[in-house]
N, C-alpha and C. Protein backbone atom coordinates (compact mmCIF):
# COMPACT_ATOMS: atom_id res chain seq x y z
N UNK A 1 -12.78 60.74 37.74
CA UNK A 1 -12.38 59.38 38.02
C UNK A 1 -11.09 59.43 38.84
N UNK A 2 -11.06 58.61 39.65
CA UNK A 2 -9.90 59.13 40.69
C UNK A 2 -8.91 57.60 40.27
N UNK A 3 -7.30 57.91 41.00
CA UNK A 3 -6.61 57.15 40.70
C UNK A 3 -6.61 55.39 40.88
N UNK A 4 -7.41 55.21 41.99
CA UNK A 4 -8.12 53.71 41.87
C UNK A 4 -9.00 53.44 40.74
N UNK A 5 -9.48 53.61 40.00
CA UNK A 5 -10.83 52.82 39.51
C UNK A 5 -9.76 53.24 38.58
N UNK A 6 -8.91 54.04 37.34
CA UNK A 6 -8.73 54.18 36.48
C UNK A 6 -7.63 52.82 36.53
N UNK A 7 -6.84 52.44 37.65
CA UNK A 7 -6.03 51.70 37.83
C UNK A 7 -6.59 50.29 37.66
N UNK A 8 -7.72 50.05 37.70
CA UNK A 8 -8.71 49.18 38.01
C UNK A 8 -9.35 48.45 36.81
N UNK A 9 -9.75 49.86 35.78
CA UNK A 9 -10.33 49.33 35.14
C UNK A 9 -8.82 49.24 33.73
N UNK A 10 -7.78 50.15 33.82
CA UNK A 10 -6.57 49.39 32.72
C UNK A 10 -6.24 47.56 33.23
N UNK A 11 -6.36 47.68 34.42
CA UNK A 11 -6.29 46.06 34.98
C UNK A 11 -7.38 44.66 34.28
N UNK A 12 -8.49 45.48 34.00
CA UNK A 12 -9.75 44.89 33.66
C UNK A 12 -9.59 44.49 32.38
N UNK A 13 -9.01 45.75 31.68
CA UNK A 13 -8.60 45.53 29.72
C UNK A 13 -7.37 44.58 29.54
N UNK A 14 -6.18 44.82 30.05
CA UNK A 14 -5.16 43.77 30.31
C UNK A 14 -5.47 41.96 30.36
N UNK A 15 -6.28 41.99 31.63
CA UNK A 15 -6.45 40.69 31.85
C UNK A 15 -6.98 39.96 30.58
N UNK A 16 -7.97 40.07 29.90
CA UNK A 16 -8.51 39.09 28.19
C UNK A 16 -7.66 39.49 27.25
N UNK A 17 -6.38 40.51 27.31
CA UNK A 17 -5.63 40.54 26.18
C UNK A 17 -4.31 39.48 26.70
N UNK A 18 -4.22 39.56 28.13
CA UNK A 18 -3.11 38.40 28.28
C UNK A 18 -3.67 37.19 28.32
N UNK A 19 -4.69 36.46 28.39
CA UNK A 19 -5.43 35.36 28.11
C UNK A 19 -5.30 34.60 26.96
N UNK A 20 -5.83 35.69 26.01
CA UNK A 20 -5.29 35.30 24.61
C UNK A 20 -4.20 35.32 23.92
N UNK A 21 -3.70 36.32 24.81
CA UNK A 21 -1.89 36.01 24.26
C UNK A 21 -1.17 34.37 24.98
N UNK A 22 -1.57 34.22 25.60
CA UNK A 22 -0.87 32.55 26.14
C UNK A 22 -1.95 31.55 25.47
N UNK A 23 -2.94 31.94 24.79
CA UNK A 23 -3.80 30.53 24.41
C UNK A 23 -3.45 30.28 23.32
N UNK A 24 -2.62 28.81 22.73
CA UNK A 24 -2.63 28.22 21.58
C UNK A 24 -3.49 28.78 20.20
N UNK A 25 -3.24 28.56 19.10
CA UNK A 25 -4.69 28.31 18.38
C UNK A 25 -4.20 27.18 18.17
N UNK A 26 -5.59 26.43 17.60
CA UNK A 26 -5.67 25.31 17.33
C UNK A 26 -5.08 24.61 15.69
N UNK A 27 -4.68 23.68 15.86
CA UNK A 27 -3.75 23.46 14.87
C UNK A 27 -4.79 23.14 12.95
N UNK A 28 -4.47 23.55 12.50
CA UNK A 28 -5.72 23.45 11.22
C UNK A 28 -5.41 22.03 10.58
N UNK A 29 -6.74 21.29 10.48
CA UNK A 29 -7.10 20.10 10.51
C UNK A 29 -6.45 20.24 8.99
N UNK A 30 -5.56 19.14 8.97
CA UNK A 30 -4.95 18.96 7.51
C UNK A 30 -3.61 19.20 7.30
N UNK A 31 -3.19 20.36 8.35
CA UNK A 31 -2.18 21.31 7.88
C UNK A 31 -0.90 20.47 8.23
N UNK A 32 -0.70 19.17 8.44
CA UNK A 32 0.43 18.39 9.29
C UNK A 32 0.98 17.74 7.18
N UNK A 33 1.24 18.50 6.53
CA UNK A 33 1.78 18.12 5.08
C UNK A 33 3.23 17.50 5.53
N UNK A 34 3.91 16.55 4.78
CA UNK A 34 5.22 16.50 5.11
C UNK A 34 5.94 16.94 3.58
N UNK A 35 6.94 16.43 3.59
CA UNK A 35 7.76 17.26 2.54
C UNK A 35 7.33 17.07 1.17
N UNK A 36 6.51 15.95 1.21
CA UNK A 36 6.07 15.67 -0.33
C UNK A 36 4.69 16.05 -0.52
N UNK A 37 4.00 16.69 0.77
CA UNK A 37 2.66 17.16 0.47
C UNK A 37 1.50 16.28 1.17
N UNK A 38 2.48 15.08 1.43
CA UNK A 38 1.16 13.69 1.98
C UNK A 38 0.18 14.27 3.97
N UNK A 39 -0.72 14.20 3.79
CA UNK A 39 -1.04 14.51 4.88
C UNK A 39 -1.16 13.47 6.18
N UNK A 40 -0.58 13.37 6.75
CA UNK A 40 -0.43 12.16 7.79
C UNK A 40 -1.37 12.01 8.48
N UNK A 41 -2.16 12.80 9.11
CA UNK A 41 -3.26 12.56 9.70
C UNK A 41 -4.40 11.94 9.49
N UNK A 42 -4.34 12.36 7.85
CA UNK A 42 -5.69 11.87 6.89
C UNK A 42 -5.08 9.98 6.17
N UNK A 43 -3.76 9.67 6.89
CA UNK A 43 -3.66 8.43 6.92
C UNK A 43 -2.71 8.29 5.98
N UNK A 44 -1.83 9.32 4.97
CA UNK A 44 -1.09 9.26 3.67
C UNK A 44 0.36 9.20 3.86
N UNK A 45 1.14 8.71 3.23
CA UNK A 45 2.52 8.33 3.31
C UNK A 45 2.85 8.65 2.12
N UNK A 46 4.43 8.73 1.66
CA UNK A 46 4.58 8.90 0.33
C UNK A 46 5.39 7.90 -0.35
N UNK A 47 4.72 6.98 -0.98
CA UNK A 47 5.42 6.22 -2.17
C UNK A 47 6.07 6.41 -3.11
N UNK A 48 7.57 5.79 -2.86
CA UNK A 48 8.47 6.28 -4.06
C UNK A 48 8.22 5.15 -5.28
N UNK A 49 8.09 4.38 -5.11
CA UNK A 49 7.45 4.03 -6.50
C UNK A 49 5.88 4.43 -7.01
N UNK A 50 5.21 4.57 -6.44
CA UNK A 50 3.95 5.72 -6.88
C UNK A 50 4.13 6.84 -7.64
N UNK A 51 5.84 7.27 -6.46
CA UNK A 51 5.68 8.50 -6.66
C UNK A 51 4.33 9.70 -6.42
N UNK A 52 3.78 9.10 -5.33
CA UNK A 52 2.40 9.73 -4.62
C UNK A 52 1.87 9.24 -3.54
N UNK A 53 0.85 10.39 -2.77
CA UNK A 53 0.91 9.68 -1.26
C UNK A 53 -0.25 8.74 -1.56
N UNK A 54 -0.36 7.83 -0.66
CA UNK A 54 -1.10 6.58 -0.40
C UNK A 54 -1.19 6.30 0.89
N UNK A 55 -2.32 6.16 0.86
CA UNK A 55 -2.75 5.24 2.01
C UNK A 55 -2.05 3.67 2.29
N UNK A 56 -1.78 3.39 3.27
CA UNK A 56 -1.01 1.80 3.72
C UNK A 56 -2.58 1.00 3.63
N UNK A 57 -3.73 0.99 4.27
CA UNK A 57 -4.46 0.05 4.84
C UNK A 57 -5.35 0.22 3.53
N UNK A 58 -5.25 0.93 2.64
CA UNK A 58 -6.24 0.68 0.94
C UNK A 58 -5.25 0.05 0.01
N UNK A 59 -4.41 -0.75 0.88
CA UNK A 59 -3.15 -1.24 -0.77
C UNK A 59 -3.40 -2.34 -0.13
N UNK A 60 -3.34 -3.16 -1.65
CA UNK A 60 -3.90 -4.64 -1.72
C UNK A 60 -2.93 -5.57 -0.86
N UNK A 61 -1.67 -5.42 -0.67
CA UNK A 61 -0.78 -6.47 -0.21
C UNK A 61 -0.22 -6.03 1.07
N UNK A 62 -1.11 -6.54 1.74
CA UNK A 62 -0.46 -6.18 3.54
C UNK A 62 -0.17 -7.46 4.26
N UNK A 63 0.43 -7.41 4.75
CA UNK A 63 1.52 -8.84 5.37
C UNK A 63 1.20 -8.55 6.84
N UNK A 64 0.47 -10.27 7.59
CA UNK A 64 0.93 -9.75 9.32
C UNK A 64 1.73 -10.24 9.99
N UNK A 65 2.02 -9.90 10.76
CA UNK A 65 3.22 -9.66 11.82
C UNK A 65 3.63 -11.56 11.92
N UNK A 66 4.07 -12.14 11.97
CA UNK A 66 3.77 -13.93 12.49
C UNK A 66 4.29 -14.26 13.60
N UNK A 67 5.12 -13.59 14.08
CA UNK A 67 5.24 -14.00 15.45
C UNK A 67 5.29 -12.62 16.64
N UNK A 68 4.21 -12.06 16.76
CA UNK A 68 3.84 -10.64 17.63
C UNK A 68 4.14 -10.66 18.90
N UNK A 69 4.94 -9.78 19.20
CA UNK A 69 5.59 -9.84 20.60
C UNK A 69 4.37 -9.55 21.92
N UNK A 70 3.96 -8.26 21.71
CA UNK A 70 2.82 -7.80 22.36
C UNK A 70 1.29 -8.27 21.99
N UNK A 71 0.31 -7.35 22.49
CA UNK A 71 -0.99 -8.09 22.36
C UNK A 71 -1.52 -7.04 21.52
N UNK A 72 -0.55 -7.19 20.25
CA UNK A 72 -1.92 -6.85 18.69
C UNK A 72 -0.75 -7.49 18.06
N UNK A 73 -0.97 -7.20 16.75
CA UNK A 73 -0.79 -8.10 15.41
C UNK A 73 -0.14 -6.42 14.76
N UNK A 74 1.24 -6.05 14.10
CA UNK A 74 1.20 -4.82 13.22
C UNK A 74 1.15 -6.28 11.88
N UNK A 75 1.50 -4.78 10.68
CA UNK A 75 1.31 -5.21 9.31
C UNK A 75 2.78 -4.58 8.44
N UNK A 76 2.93 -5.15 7.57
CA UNK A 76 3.70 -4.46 6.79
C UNK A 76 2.82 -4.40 5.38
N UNK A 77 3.38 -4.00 4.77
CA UNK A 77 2.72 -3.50 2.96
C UNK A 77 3.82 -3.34 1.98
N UNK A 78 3.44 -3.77 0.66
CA UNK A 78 4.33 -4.25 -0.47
C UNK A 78 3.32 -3.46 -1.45
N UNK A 79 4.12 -2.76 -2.46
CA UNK A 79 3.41 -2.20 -3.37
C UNK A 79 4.78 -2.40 -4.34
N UNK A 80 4.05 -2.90 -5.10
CA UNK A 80 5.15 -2.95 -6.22
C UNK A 80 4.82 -2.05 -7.32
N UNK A 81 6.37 -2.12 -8.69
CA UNK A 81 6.14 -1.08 -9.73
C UNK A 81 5.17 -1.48 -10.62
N UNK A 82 5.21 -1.24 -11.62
CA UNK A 82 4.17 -1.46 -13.37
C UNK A 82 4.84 -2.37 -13.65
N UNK A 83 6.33 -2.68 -13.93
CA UNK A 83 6.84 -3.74 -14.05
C UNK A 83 7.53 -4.67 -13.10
N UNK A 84 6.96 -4.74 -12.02
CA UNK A 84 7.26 -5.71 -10.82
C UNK A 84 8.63 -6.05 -10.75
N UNK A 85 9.25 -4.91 -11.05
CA UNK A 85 11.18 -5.17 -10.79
C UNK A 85 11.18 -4.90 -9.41
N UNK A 86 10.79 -4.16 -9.17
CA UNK A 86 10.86 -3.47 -7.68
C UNK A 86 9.56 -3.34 -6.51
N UNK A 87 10.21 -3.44 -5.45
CA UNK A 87 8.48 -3.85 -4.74
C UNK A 87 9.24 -2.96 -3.52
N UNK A 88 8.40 -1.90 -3.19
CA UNK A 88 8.27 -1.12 -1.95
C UNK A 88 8.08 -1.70 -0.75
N UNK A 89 8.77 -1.93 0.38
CA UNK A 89 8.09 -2.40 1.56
C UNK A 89 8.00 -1.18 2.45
N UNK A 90 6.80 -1.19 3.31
CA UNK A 90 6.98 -0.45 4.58
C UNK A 90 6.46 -1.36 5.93
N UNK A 91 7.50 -1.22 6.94
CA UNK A 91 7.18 -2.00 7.64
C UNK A 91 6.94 -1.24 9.21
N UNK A 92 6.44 -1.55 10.13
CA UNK A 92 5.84 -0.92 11.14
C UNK A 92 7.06 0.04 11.64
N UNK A 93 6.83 0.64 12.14
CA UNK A 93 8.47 1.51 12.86
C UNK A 93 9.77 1.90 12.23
N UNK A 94 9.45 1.66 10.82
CA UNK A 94 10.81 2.38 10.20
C UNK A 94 10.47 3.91 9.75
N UNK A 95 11.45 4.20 9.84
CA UNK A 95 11.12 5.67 9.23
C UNK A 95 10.50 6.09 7.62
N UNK A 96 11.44 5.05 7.30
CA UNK A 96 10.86 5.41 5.59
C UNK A 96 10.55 4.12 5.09
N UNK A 97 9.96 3.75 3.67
CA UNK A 97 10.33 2.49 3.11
C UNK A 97 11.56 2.05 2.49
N UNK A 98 11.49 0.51 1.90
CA UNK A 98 12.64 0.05 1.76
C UNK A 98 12.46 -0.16 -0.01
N UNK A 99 13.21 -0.01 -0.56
CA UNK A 99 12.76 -0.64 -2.35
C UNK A 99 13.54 -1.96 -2.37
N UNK A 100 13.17 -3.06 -2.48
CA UNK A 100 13.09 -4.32 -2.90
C UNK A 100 13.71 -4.72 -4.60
N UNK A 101 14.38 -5.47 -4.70
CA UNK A 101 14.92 -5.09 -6.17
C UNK A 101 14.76 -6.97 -6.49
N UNK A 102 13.92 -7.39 -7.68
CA UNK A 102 13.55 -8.37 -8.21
C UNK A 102 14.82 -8.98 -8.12
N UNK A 103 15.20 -10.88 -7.76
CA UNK A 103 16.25 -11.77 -8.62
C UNK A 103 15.37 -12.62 -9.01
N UNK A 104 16.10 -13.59 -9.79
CA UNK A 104 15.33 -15.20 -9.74
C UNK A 104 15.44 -14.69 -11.25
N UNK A 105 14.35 -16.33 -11.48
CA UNK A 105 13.70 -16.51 -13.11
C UNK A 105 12.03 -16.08 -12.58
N UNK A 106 11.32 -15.92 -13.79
CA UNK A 106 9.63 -16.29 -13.41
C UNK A 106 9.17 -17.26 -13.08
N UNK A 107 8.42 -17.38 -12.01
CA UNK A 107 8.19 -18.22 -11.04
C UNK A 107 8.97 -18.51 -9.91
N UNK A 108 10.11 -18.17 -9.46
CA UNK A 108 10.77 -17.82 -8.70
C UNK A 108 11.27 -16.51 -8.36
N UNK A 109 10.68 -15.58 -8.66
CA UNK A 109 11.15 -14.76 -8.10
C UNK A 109 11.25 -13.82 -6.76
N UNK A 110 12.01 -13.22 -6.42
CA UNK A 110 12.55 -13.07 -5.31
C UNK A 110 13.07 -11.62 -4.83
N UNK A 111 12.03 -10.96 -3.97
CA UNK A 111 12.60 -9.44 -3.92
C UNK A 111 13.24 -9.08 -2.45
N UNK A 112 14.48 -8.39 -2.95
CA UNK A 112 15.96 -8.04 -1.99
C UNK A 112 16.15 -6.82 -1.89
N UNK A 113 16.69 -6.94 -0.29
CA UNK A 113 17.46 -5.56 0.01
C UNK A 113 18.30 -6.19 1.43
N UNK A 114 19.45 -5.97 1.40
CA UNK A 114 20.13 -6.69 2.73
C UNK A 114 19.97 -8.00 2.91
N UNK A 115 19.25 -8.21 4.30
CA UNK A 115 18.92 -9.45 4.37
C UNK A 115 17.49 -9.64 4.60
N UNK A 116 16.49 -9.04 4.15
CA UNK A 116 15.18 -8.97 3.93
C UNK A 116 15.15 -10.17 2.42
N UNK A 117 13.99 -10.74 2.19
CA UNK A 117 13.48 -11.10 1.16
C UNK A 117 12.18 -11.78 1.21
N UNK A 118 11.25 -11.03 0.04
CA UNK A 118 10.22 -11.04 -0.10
C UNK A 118 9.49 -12.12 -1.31
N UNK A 119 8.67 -12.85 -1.11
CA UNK A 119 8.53 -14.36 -2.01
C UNK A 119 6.75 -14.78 -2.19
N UNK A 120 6.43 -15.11 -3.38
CA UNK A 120 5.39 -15.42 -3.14
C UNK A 120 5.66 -17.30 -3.02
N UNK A 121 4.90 -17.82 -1.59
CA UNK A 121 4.81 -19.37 -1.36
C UNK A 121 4.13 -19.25 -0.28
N UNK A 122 3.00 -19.89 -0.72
CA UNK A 122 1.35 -19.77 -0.57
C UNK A 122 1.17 -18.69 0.12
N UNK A 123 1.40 -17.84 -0.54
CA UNK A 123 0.63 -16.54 -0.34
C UNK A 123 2.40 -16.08 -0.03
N UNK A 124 2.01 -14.04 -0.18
CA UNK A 124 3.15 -13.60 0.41
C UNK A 124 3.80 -13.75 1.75
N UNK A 125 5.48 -14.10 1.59
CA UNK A 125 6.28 -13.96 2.52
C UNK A 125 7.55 -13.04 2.33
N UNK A 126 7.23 -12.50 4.04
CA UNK A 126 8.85 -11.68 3.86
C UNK A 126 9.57 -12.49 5.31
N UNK A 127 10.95 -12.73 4.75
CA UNK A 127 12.03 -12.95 5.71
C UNK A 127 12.67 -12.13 5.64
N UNK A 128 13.56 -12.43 7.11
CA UNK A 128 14.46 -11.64 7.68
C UNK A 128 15.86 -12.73 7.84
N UNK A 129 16.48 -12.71 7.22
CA UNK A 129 17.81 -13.98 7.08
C UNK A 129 16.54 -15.38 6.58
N UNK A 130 16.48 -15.86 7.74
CA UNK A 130 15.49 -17.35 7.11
C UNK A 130 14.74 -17.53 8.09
N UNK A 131 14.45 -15.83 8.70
CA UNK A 131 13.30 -16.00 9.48
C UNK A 131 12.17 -15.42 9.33
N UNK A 132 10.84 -16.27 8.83
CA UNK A 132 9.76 -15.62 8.08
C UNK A 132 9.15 -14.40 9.21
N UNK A 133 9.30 -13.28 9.27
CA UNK A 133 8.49 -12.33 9.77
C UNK A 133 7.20 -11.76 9.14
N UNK A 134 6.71 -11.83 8.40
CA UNK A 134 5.74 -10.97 7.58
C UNK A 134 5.51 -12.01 6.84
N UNK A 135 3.32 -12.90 6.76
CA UNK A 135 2.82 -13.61 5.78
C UNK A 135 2.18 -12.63 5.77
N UNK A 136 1.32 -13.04 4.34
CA UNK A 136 0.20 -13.14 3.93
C UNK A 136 -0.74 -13.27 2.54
N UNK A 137 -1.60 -13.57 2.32
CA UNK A 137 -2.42 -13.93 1.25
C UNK A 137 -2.14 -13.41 0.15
């Protein structure tokens, strides 16, 4: 074998080992866990009053947007505790949720954080100072 073809064919073995050295693998369906284990892809977030991940669009109390800037509608979601002291909000674009902390008497009551507050009158509402952003049923 003379010094071309041997040159030729180490060129030949090279080329599919550098191929596969620059090709990605593909990312494993699932594997996007965040710190509490919830898988984001498969749609899960993690609730601190759960204390477990959950889905946003399988929880009973989702609120829409009422006055939508662009052309869709987002949602927010309220999950409250076992004893409805505290009510979770998550609302489109925040990073995390907010915990809501019960005032009032029964039948008035009234869940706070800043200047958020969350109310049932006819059906759920959340404001923002005394501006209703978030109804619903």
């Amino acid at each position: 074998m003379n010094t071309r073809s041997i040159l030729l064919n180490l060129l030949l073995a090279a080329v599919p080992a550098l191929a596969f050295a620059q090709t990605p693998l593909p990312q494993k369906t699932g594997g996007d866990k965040d710190k509490h284990g919830c898988i984001g892809s498969a749609g899960y977030v993690f609730s601190t009053i759960k204390n477990d991940c959950v889905r946003l669009f399988e929880q009973e109390i989702r609120l829409k947007e009422t006055n939508p800037k662009g052309t869709f509608t987002s949602e927010a979601v309220v999950i409250f505790s076992k004893n409805r002291k505290k009510a979770e909000l998550f609302m489109p674009g925040s990073a995390s949720s907010l915990i809501l902390t019960r005032t009032g008497k029964e039948g008035g009551y009234v869940w706070k954080k800043g200047n958020l507050s969350f109310f049932m009158w006819k059906g759920y509402v959340l404001k923002r100072g005394k501006k209703v952003i978030f109804a619903g049923a």
